[in-house]
Protein backbone atom coordinates (compact mmCIF):
# COMPACT_ATOMS: atom_id res chain seq x y z
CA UNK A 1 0.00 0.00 0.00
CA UNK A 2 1.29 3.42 -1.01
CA UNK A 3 1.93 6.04 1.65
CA UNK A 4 -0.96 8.04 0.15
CA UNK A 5 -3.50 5.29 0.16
CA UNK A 6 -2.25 4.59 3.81
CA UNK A 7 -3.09 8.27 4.64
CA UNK A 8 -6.33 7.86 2.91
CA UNK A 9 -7.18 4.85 4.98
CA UNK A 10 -6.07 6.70 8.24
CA UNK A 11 -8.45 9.42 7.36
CA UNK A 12 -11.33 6.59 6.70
CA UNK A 13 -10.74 5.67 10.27
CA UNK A 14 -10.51 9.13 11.50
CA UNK A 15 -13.67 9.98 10.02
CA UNK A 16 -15.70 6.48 11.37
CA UNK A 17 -14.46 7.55 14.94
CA UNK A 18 -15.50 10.36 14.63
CA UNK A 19 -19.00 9.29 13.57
CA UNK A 20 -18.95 6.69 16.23
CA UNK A 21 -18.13 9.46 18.73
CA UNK A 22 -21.45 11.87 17.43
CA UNK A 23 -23.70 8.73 17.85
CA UNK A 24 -22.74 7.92 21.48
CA UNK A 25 -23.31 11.73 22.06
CA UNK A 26 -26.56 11.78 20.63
CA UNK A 27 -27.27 8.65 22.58
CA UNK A 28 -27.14 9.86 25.89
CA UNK A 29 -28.90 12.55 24.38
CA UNK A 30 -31.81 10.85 23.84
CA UNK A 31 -31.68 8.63 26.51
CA UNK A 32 -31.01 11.30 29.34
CA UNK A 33 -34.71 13.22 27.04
CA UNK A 34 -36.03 9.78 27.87
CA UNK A 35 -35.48 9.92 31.22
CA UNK A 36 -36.89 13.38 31.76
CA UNK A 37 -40.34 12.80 30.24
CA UNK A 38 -40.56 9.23 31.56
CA UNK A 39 -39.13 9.15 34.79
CA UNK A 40 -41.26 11.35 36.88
CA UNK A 41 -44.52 9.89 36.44
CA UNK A 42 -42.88 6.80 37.75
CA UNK A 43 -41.90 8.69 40.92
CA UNK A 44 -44.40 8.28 44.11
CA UNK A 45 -47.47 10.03 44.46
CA UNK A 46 -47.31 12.94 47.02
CA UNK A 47 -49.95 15.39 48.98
CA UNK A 48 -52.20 12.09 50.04
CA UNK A 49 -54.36 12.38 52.83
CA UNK A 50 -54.33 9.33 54.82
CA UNK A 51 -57.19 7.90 56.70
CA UNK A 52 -57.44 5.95 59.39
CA UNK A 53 -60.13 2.62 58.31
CA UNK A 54 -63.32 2.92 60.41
CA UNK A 55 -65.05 -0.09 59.80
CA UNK A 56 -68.67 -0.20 58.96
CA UNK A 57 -71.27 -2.46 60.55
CA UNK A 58 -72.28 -5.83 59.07
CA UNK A 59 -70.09 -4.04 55.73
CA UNK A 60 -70.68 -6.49 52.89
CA UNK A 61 -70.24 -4.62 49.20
CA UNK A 62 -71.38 -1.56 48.88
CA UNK A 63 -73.69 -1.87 51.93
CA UNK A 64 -73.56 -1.88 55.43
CA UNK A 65 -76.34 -2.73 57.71
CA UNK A 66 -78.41 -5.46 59.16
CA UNK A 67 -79.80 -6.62 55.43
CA UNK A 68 -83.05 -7.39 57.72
CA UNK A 69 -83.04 -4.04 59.12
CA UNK A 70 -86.72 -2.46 58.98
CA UNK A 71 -85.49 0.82 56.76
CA UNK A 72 -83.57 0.72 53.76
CA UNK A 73 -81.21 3.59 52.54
CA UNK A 74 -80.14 3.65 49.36
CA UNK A 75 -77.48 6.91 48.47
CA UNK A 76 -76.92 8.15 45.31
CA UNK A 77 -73.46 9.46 44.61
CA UNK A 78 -70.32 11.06 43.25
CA UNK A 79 -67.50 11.23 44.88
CA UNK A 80 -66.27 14.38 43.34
CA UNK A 81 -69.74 15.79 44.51
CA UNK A 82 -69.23 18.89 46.70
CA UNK A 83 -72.71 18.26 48.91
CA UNK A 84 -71.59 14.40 48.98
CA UNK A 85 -68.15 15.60 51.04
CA UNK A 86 -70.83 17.33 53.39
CA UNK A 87 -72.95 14.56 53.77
CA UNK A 88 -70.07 11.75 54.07
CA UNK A 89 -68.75 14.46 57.08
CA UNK A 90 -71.81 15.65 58.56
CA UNK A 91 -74.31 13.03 57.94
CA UNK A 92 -73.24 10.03 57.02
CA UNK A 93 -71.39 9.52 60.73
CA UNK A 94 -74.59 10.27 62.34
CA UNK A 95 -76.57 7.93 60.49
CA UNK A 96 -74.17 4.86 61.34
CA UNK A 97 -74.43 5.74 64.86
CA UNK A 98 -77.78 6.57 65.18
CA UNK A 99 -79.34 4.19 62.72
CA UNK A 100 -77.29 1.37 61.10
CA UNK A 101 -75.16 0.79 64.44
CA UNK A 102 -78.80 -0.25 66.48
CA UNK A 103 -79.73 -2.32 63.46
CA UNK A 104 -82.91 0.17 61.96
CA UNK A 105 -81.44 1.09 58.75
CA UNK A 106 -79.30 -1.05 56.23
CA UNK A 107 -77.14 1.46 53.88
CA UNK A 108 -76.12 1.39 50.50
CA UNK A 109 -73.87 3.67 48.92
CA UNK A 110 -74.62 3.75 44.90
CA UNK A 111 -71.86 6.03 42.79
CA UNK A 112 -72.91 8.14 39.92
CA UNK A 113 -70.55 10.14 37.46
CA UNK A 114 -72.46 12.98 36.68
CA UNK A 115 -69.61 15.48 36.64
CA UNK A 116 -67.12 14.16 34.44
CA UNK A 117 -64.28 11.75 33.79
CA UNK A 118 -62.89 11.20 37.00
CA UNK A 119 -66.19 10.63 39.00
CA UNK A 120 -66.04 7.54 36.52
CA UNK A 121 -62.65 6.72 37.69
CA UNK A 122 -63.31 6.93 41.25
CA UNK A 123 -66.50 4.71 41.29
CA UNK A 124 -64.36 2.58 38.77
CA UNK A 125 -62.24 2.25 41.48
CA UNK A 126 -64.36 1.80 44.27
CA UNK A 127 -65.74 -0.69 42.67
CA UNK A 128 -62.50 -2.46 42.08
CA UNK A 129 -61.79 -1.85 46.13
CA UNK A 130 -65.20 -3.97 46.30
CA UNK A 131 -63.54 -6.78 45.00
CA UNK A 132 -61.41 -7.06 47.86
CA UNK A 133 -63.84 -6.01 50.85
CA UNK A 134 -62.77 -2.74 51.24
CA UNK A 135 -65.33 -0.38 49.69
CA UNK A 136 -65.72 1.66 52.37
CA UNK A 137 -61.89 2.67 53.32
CA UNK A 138 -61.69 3.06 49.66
CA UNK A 139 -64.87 5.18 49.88
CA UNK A 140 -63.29 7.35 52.84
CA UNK A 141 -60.11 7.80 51.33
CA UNK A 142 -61.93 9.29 48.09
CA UNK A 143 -63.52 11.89 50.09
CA UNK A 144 -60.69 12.60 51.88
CA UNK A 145 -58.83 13.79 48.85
CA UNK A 146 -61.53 15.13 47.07
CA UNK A 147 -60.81 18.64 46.55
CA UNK A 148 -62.35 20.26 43.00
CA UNK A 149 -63.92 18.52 39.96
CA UNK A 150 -61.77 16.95 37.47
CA UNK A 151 -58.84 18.63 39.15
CA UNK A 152 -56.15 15.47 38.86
CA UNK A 153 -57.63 14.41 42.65
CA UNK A 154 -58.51 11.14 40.91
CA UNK A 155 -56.14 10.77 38.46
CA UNK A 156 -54.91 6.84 37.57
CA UNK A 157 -51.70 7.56 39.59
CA UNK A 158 -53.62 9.09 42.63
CA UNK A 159 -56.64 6.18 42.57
CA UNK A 160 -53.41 3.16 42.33
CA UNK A 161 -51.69 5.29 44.97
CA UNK A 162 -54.76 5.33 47.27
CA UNK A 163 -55.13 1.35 47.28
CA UNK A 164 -51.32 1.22 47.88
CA UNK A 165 -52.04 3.41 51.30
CA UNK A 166 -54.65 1.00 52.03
CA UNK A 167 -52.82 -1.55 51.85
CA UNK A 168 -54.48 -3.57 49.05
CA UNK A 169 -53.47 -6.09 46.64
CA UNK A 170 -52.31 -3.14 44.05
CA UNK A 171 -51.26 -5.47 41.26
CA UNK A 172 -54.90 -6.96 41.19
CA UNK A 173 -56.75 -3.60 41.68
CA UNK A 174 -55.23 -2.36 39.23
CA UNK A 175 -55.67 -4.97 36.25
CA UNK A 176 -59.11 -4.77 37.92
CA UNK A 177 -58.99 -0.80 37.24
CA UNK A 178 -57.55 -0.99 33.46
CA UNK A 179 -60.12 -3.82 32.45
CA UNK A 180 -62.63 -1.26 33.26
CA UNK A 181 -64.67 -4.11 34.63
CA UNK A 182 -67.70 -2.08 36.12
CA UNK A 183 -68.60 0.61 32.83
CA UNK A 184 -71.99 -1.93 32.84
CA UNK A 185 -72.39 -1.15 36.72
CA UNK A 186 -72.71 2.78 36.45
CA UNK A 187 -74.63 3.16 33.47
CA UNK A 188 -76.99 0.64 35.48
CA UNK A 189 -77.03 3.28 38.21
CA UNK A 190 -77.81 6.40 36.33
CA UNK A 191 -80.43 4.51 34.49
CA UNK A 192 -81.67 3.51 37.59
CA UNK A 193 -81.18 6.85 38.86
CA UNK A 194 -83.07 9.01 36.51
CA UNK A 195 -85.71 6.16 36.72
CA UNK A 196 -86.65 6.88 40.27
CA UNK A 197 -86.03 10.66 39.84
CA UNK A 198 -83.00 11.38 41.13
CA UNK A 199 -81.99 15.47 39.43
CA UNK A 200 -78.67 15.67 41.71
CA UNK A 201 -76.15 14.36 44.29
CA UNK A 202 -76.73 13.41 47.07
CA UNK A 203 -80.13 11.82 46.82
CA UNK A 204 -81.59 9.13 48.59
CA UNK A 205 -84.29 6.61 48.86
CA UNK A 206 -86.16 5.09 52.19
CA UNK A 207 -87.94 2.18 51.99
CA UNK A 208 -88.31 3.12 48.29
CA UNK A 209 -89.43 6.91 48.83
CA UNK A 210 -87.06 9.46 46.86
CA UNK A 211 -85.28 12.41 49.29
CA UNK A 212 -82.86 14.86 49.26
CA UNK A 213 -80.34 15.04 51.98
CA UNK A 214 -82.03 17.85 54.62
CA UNK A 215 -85.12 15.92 54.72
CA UNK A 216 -83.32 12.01 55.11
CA UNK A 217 -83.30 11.71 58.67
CA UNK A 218 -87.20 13.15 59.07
CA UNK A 219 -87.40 10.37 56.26
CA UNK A 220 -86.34 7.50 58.15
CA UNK A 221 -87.84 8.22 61.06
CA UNK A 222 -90.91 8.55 59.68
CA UNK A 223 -90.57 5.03 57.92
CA UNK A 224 -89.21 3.54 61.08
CA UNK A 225 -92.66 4.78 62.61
CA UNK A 226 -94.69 3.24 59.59
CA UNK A 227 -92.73 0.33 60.15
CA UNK A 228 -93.53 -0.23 64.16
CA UNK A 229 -96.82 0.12 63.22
């Protein structure tokens, strides 16, 4: 080989290294671009309010209550409701004390999605909490973090996160949660709910009788009477 085809080939080299050197750049480019847009919704959830599990009387589903009790309750829903956060706080604890506790009134808790996307992810995953018998902390822990509509309070990552605090099987509730097992359920509901009459959330029905929430406990009381008679 000729001295100039040997500084030929030395600049062939030159150049491929060169080349070689671009791409590896590029490379951590990318993957460092990667990391950025991937890695942080991978990173734990933060700002979630922890509750402590109250248990529920004779819980079983998505009701609680003697199923023989003399009343039945029946509450229709959304969790990103603003007057179903009053109720679950200022009612709902006095009507387990007062009324499921002594065995009068068996409760069920039906969830509508009346105001958007994520009131069909939360009862989506309420639902899925259901499967493992814990509907109710699941319900509580909902409320607890409810703070706007469709704010990114139940976003996927927020609703996984909330059975992780809970300590539930996450990898089931999850699948559970993707194979959007329950779309069937709550279209059942609001049929169900504009078939009795129910216009907005909270509403309930006693012994079959549609109320809203000021006049519930005058409601049951009055059926518990009807009932005694």
């Amino acid at each position: 080989m000729s001295k100039r085809e040997e500084l030929k080939e030395k600049r062939r080299q030159q150049q491929k290294r060169t080349q070689f050197l671009w791409l590896g750049v590029f490379a951590l480019f990318a993957i460092g671009f990667v990391g950025l847009v991937v890695v942080p919704p991978l990173l734990p959830v933060t700002g979630v309010v922890d509750i402590t599990p109250n248990p529920r009387p004779d819980a079983k589903g998505l009701s609680m209550g003697d199923p023989n009790a003399p009343v039945k309750v029946e509450e229709f829903s959304d969790f990103q409701c603003p007057g179903c956060l009053f109720f679950f706080i200022n009612g709902e604890p006095t009507l387990v004390r007062q009324y499921v506790e002594t065995g009068k009134v068996q409760f069920t808790y039906t969830p509508l999605a009346f105001l958007g996307v994520e009131s069909t992810m939360a009862a989506t995953a309420a639902y899925c909490a259901a499967e493992q018998n814990r509907f109710w902390d699941y319900h509580d822990m909902l409320f607890a973090n409810q703070t706007g509509e469709n704010v990114g309070d139940f976003a996927e990552r927020r609703l996984i996160a909330f059975a992780d605090h809970l300590d539930l099987d996450t990898r089931a509730f999850r699948s559970c949660y993707r194979e959007n097992e329950y779309e069937q359920n709550l279209m059942e509901n609001t049929a169900r709910g504009d078939q009795v009459g129910v216009a907005q959330t909270p509403s309930f029905l006693v012994n079959g009788e549609l109320v809203e929430a000021q006049g519930l406990f005058q409601a049951i009381e009055a059926a518990l009477t009807g009932t005694s008679e």
